[in-house]
PDB file of N, CA and C in Angstrom:
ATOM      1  N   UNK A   1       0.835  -1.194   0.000  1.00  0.00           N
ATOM      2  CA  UNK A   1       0.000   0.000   0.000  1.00  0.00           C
ATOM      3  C   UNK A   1       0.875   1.252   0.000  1.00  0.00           C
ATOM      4  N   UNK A   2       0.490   2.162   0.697  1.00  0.00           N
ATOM      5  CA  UNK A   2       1.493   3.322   0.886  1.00  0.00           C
ATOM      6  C   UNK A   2       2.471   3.484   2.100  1.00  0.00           C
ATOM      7  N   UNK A   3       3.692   3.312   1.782  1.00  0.00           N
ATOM      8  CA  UNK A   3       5.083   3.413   2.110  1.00  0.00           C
ATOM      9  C   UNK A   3       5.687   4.323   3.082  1.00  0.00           C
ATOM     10  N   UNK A   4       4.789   5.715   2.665  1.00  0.00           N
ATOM     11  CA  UNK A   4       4.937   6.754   3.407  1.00  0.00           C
ATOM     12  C   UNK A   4       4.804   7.220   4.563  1.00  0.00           C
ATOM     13  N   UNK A   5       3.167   6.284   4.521  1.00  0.00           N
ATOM     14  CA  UNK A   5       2.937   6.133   5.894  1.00  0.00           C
ATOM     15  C   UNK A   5       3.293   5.914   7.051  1.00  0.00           C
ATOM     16  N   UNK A   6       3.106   6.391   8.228  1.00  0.00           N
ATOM     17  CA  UNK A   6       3.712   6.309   9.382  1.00  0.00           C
ATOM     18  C   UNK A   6       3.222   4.993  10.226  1.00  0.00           C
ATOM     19  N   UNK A   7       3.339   4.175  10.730  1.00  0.00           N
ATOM     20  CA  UNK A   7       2.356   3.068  11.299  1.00  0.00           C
ATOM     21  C   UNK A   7       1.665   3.161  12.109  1.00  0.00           C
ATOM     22  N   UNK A   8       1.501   4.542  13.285  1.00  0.00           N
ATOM     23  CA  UNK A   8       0.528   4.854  14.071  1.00  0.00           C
ATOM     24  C   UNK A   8      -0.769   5.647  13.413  1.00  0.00           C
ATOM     25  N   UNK A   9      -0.547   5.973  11.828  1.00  0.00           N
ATOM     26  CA  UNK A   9      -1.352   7.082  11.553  1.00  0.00           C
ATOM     27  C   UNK A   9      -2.604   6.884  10.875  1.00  0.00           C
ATOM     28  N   UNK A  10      -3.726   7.249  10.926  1.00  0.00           N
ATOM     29  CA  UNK A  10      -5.054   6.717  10.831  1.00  0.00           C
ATOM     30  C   UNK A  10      -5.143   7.254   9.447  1.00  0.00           C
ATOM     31  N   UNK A  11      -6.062   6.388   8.727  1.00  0.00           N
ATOM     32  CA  UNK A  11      -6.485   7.351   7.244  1.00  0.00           C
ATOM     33  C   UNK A  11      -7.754   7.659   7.323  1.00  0.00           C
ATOM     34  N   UNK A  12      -8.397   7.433   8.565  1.00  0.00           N
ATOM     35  CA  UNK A  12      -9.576   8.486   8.727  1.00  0.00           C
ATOM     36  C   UNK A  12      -9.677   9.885   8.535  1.00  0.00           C
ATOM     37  N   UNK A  13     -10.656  10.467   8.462  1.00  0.00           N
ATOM     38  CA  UNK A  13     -10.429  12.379   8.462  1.00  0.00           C
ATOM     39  C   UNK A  13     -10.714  12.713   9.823  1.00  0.00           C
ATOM     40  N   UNK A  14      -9.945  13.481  10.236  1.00  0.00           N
ATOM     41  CA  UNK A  14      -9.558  14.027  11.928  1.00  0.00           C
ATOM     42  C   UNK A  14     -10.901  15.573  12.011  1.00  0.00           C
ATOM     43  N   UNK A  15     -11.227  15.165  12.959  1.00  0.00           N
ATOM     44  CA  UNK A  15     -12.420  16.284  13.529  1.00  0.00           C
ATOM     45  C   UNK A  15     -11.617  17.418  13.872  1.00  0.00           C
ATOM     46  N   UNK A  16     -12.177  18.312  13.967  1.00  0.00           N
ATOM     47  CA  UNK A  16     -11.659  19.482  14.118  1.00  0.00           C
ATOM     48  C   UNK A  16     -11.688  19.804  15.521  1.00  0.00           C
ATOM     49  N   UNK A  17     -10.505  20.491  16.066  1.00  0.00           N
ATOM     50  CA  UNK A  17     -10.076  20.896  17.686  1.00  0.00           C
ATOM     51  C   UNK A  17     -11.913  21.265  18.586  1.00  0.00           C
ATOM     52  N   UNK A  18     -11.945  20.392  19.042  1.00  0.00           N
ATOM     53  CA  UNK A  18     -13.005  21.289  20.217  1.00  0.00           C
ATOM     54  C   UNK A  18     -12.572  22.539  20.548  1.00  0.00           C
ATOM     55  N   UNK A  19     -13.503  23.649  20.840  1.00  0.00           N
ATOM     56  CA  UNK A  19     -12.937  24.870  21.388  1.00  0.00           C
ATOM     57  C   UNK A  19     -14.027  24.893  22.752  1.00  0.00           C
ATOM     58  N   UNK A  20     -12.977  25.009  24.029  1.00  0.00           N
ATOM     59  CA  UNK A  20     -14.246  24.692  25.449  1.00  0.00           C
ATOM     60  C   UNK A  20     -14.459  26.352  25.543  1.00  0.00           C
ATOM     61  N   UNK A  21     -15.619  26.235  25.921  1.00  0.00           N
ATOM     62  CA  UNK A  21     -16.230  27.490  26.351  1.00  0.00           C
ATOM     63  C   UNK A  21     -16.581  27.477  27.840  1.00  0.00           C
ATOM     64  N   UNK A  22     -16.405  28.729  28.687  1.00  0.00           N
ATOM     65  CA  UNK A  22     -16.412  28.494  29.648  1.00  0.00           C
ATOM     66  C   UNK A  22     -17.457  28.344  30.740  1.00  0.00           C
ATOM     67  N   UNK A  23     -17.716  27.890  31.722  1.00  0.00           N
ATOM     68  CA  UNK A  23     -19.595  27.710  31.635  1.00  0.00           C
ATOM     69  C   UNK A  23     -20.238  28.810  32.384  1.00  0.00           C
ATOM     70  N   UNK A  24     -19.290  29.262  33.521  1.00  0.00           N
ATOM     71  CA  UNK A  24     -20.282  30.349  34.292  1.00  0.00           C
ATOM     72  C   UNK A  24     -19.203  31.786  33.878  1.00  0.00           C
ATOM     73  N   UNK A  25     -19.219  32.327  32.785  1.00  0.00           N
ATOM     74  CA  UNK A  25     -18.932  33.373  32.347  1.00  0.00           C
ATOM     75  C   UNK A  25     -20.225  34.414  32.752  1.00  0.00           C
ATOM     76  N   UNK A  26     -19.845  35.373  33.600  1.00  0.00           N
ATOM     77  CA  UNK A  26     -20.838  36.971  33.694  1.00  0.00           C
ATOM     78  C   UNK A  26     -20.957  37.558  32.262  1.00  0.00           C
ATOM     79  N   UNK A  27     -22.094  37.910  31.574  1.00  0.00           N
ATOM     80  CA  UNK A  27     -22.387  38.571  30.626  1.00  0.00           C
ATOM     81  C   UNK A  27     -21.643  39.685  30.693  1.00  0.00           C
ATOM     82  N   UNK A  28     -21.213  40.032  29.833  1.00  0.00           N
ATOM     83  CA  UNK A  28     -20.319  41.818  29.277  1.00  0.00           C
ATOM     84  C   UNK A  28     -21.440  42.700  29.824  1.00  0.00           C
ATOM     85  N   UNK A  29     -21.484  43.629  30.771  1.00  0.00           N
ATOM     86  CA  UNK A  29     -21.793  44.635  30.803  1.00  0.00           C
ATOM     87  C   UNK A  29     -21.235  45.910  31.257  1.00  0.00           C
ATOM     88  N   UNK A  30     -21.637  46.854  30.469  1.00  0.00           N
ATOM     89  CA  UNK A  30     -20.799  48.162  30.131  1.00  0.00           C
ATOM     90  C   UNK A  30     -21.980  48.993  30.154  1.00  0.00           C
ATOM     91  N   UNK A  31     -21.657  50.586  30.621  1.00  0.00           N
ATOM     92  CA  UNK A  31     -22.482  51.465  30.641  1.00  0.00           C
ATOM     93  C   UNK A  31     -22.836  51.827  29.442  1.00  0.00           C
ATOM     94  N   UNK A  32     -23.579  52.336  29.141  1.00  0.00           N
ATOM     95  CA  UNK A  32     -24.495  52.649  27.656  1.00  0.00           C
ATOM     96  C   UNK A  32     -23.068  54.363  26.981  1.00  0.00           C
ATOM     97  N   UNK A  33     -22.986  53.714  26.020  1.00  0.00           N
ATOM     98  CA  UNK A  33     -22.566  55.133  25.105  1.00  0.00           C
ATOM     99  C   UNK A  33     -22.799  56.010  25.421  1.00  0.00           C
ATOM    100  N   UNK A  34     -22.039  57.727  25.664  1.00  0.00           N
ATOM    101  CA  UNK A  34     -22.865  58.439  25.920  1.00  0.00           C
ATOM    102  C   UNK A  34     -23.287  59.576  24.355  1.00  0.00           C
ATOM    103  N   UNK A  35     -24.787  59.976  24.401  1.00  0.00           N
ATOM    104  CA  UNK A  35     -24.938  59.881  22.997  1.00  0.00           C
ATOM    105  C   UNK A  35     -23.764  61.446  22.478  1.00  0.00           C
ATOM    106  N   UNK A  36     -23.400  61.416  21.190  1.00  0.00           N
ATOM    107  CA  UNK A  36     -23.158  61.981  20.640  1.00  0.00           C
ATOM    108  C   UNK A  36     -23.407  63.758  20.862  1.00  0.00           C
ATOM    109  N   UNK A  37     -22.517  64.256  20.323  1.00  0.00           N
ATOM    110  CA  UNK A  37     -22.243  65.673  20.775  1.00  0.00           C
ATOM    111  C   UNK A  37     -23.437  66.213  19.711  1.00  0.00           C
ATOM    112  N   UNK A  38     -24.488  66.972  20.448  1.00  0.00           N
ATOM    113  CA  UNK A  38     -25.040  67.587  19.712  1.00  0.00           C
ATOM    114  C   UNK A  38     -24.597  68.166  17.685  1.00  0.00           C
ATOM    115  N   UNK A  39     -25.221  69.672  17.775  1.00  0.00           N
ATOM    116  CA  UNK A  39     -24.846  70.058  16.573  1.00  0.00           C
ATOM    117  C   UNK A  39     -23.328  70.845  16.761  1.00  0.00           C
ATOM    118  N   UNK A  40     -22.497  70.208  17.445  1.00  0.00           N
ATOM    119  CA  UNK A  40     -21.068  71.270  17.629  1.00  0.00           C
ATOM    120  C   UNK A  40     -20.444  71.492  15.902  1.00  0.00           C
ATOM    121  N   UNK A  41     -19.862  72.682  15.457  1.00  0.00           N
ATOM    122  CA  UNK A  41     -19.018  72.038  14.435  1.00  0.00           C
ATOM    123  C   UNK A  41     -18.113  73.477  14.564  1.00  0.00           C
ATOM    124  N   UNK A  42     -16.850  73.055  14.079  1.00  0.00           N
ATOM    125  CA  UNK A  42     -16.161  74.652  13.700  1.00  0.00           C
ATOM    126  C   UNK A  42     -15.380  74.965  12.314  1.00  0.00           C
ATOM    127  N   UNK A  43     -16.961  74.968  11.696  1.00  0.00           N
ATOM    128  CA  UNK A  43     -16.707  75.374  10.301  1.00  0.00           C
ATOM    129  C   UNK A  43     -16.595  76.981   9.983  1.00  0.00           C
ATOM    130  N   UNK A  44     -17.283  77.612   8.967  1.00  0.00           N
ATOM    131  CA  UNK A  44     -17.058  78.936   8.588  1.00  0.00           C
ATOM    132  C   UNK A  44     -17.803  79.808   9.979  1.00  0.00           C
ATOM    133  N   UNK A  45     -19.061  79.207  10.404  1.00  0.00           N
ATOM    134  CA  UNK A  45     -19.493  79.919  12.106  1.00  0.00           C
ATOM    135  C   UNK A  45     -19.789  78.472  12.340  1.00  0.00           C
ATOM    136  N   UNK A  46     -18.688  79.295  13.697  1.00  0.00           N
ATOM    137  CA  UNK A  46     -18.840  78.357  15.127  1.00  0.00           C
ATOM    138  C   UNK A  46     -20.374  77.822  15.555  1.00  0.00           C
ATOM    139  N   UNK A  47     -20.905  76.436  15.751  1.00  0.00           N
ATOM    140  CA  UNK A  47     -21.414  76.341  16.238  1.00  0.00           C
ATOM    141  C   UNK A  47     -21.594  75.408  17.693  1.00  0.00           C
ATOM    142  N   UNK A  48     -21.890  75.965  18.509  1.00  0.00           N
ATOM    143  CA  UNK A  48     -21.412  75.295  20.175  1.00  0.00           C
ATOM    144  C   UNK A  48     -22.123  74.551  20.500  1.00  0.00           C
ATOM    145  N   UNK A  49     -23.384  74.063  19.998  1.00  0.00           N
ATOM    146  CA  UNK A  49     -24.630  72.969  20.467  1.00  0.00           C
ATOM    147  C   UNK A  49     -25.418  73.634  21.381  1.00  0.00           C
ATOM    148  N   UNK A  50     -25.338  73.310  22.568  1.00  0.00           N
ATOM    149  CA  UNK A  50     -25.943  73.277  23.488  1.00  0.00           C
ATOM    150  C   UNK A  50     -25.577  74.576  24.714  1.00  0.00           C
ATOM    151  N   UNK A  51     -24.125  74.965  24.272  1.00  0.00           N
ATOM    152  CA  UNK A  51     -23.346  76.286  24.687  1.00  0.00           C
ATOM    153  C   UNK A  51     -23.605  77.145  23.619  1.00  0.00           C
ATOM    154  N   UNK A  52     -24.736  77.720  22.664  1.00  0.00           N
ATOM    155  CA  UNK A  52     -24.453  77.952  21.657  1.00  0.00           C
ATOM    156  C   UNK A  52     -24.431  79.693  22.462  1.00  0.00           C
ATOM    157  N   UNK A  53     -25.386  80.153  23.426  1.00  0.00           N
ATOM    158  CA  UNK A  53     -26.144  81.435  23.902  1.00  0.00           C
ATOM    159  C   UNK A  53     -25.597  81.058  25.473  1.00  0.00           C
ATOM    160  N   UNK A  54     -24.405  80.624  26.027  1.00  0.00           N
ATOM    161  CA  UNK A  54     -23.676  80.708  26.987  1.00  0.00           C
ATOM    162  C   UNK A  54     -22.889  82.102  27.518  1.00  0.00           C
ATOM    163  N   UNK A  55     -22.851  82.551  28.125  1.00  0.00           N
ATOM    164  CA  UNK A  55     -21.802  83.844  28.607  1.00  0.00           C
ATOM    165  C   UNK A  55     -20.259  82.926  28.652  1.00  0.00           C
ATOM    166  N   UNK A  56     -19.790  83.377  28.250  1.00  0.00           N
ATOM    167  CA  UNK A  56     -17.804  82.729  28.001  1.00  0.00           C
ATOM    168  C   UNK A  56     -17.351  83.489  29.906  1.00  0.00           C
ATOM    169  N   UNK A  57     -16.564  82.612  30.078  1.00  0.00           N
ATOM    170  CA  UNK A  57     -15.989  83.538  31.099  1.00  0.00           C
ATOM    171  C   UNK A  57     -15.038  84.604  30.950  1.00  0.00           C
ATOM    172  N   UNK A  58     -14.430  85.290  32.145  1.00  0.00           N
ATOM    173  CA  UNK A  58     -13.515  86.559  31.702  1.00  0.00           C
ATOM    174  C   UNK A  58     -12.820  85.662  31.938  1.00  0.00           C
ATOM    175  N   UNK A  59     -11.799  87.036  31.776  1.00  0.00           N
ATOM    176  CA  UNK A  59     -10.154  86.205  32.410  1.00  0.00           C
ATOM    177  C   UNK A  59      -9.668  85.932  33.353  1.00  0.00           C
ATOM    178  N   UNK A  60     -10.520  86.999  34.372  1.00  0.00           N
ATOM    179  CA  UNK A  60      -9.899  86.194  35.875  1.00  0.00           C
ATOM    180  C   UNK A  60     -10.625  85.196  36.540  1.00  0.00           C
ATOM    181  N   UNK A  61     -11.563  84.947  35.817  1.00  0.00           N
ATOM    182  CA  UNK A  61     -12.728  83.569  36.286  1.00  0.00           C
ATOM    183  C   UNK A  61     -12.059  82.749  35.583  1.00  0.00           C
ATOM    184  N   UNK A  62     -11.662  82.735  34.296  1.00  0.00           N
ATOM    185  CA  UNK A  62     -11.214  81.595  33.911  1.00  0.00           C
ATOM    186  C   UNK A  62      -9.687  80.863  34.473  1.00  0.00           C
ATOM    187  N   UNK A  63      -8.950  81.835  34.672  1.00  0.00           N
ATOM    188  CA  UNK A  63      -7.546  82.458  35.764  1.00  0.00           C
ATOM    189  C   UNK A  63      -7.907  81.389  37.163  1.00  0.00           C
ATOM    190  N   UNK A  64      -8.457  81.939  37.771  1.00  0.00           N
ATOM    191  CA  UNK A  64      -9.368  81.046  39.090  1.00  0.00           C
ATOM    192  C   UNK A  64      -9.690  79.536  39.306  1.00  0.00           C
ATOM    193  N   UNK A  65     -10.305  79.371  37.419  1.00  0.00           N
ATOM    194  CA  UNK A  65     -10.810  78.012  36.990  1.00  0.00           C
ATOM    195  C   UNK A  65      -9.572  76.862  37.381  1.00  0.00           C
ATOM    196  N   UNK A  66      -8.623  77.829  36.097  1.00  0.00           N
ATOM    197  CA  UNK A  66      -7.148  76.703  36.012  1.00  0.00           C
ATOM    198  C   UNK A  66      -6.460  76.669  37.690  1.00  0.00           C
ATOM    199  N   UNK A  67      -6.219  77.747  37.769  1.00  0.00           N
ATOM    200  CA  UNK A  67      -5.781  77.783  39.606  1.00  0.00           C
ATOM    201  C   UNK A  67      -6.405  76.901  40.470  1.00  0.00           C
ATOM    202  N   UNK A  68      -7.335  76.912  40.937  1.00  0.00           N
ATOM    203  CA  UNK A  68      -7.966  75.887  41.516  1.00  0.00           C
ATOM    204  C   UNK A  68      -7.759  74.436  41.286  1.00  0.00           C
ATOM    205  N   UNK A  69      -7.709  74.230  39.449  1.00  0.00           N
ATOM    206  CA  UNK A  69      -7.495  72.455  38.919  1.00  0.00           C
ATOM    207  C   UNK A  69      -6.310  72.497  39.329  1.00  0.00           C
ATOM    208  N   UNK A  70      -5.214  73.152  39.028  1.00  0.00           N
ATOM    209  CA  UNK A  70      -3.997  72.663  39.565  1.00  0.00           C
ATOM    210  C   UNK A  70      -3.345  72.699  41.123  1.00  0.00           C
ATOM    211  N   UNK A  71      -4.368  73.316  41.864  1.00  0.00           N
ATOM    212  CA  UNK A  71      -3.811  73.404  43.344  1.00  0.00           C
ATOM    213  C   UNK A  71      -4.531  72.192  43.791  1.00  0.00           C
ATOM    214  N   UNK A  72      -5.691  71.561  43.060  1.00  0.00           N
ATOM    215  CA  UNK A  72      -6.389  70.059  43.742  1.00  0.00           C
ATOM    216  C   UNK A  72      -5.671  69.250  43.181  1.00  0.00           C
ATOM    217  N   UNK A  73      -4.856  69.534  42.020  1.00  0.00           N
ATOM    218  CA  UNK A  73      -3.897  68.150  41.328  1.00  0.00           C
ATOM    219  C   UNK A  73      -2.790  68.062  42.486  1.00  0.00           C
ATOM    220  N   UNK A  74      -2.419  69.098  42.795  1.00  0.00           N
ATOM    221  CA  UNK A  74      -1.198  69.518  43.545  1.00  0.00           C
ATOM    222  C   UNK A  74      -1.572  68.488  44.920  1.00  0.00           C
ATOM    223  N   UNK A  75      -2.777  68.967  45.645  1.00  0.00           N
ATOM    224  CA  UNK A  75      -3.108  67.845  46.983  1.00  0.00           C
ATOM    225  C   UNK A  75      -3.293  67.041  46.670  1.00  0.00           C
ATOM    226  N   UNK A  76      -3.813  66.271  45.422  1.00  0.00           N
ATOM    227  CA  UNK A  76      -3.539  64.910  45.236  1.00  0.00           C
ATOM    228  C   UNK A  76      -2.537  64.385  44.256  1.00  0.00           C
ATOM    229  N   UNK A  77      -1.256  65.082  43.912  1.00  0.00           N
ATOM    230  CA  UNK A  77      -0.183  64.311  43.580  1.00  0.00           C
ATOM    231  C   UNK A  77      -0.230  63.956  42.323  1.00  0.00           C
ATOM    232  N   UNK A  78      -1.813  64.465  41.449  1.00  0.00           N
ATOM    233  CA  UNK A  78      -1.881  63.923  40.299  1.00  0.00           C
ATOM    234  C   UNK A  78      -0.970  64.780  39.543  1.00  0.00           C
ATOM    235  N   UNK A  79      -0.800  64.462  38.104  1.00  0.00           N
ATOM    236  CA  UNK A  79      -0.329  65.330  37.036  1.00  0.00           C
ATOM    237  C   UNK A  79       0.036  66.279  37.253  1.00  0.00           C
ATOM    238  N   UNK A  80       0.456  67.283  37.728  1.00  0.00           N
ATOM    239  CA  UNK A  80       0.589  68.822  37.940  1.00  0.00           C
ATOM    240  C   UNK A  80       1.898  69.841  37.132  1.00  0.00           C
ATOM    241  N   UNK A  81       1.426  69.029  35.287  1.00  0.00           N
ATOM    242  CA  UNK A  81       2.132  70.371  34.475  1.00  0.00           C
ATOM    243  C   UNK A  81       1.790  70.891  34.093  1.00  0.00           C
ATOM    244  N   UNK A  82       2.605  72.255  34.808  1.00  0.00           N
ATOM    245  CA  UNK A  82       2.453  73.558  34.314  1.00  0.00           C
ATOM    246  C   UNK A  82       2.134  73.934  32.870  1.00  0.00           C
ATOM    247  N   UNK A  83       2.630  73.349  32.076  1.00  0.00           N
ATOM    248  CA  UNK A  83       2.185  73.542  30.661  1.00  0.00           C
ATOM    249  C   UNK A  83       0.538  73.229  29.991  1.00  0.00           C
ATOM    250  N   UNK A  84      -0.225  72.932  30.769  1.00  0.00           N
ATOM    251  CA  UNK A  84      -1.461  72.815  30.344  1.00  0.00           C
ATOM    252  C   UNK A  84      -2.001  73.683  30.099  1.00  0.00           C
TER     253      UNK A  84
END
């Protein structure tokens, strides 16, 4: 017959690998998307969505804003560069 053959080797056709699945797997759950940014865009006019008729802050409110984020980064050790 054939020569080639190995003497342990079957000439049946071999099933394909089981793949085990695992049995008490928790379903994926994840918080829902959050939806999409309104109408923002910054084409030829700005449009802000939902900030569209907002007051902007000045400068020393906004001055105040950053001051504050970086003196709470500062008590907690997070991130705190100056270059932001």
């Amino acid at each position: 017959m054939d020569e080639d053959r190995d003497v342990g080797e079957s000439t049946a056709p071999r099933a394909p690998p089981r793949v085990r699945k695992p049995k008490d797997v928790a379903p994926k759950i994840s918080r829902p998307r959050p939806p999409r940014a309104g109408n923002e865009e910054a084409g030829e006019v700005l449009n802000l969505g939902e900030f569209q008729d907002v007051d902007t802050l000045t400068l020393s409110e906004a001055s105040l804003v950053i001051n504050a984020i970086l003196e709470k980064r500062k008590e907690t050790r997070r991130n705190t560069n100056e270059t932001e």
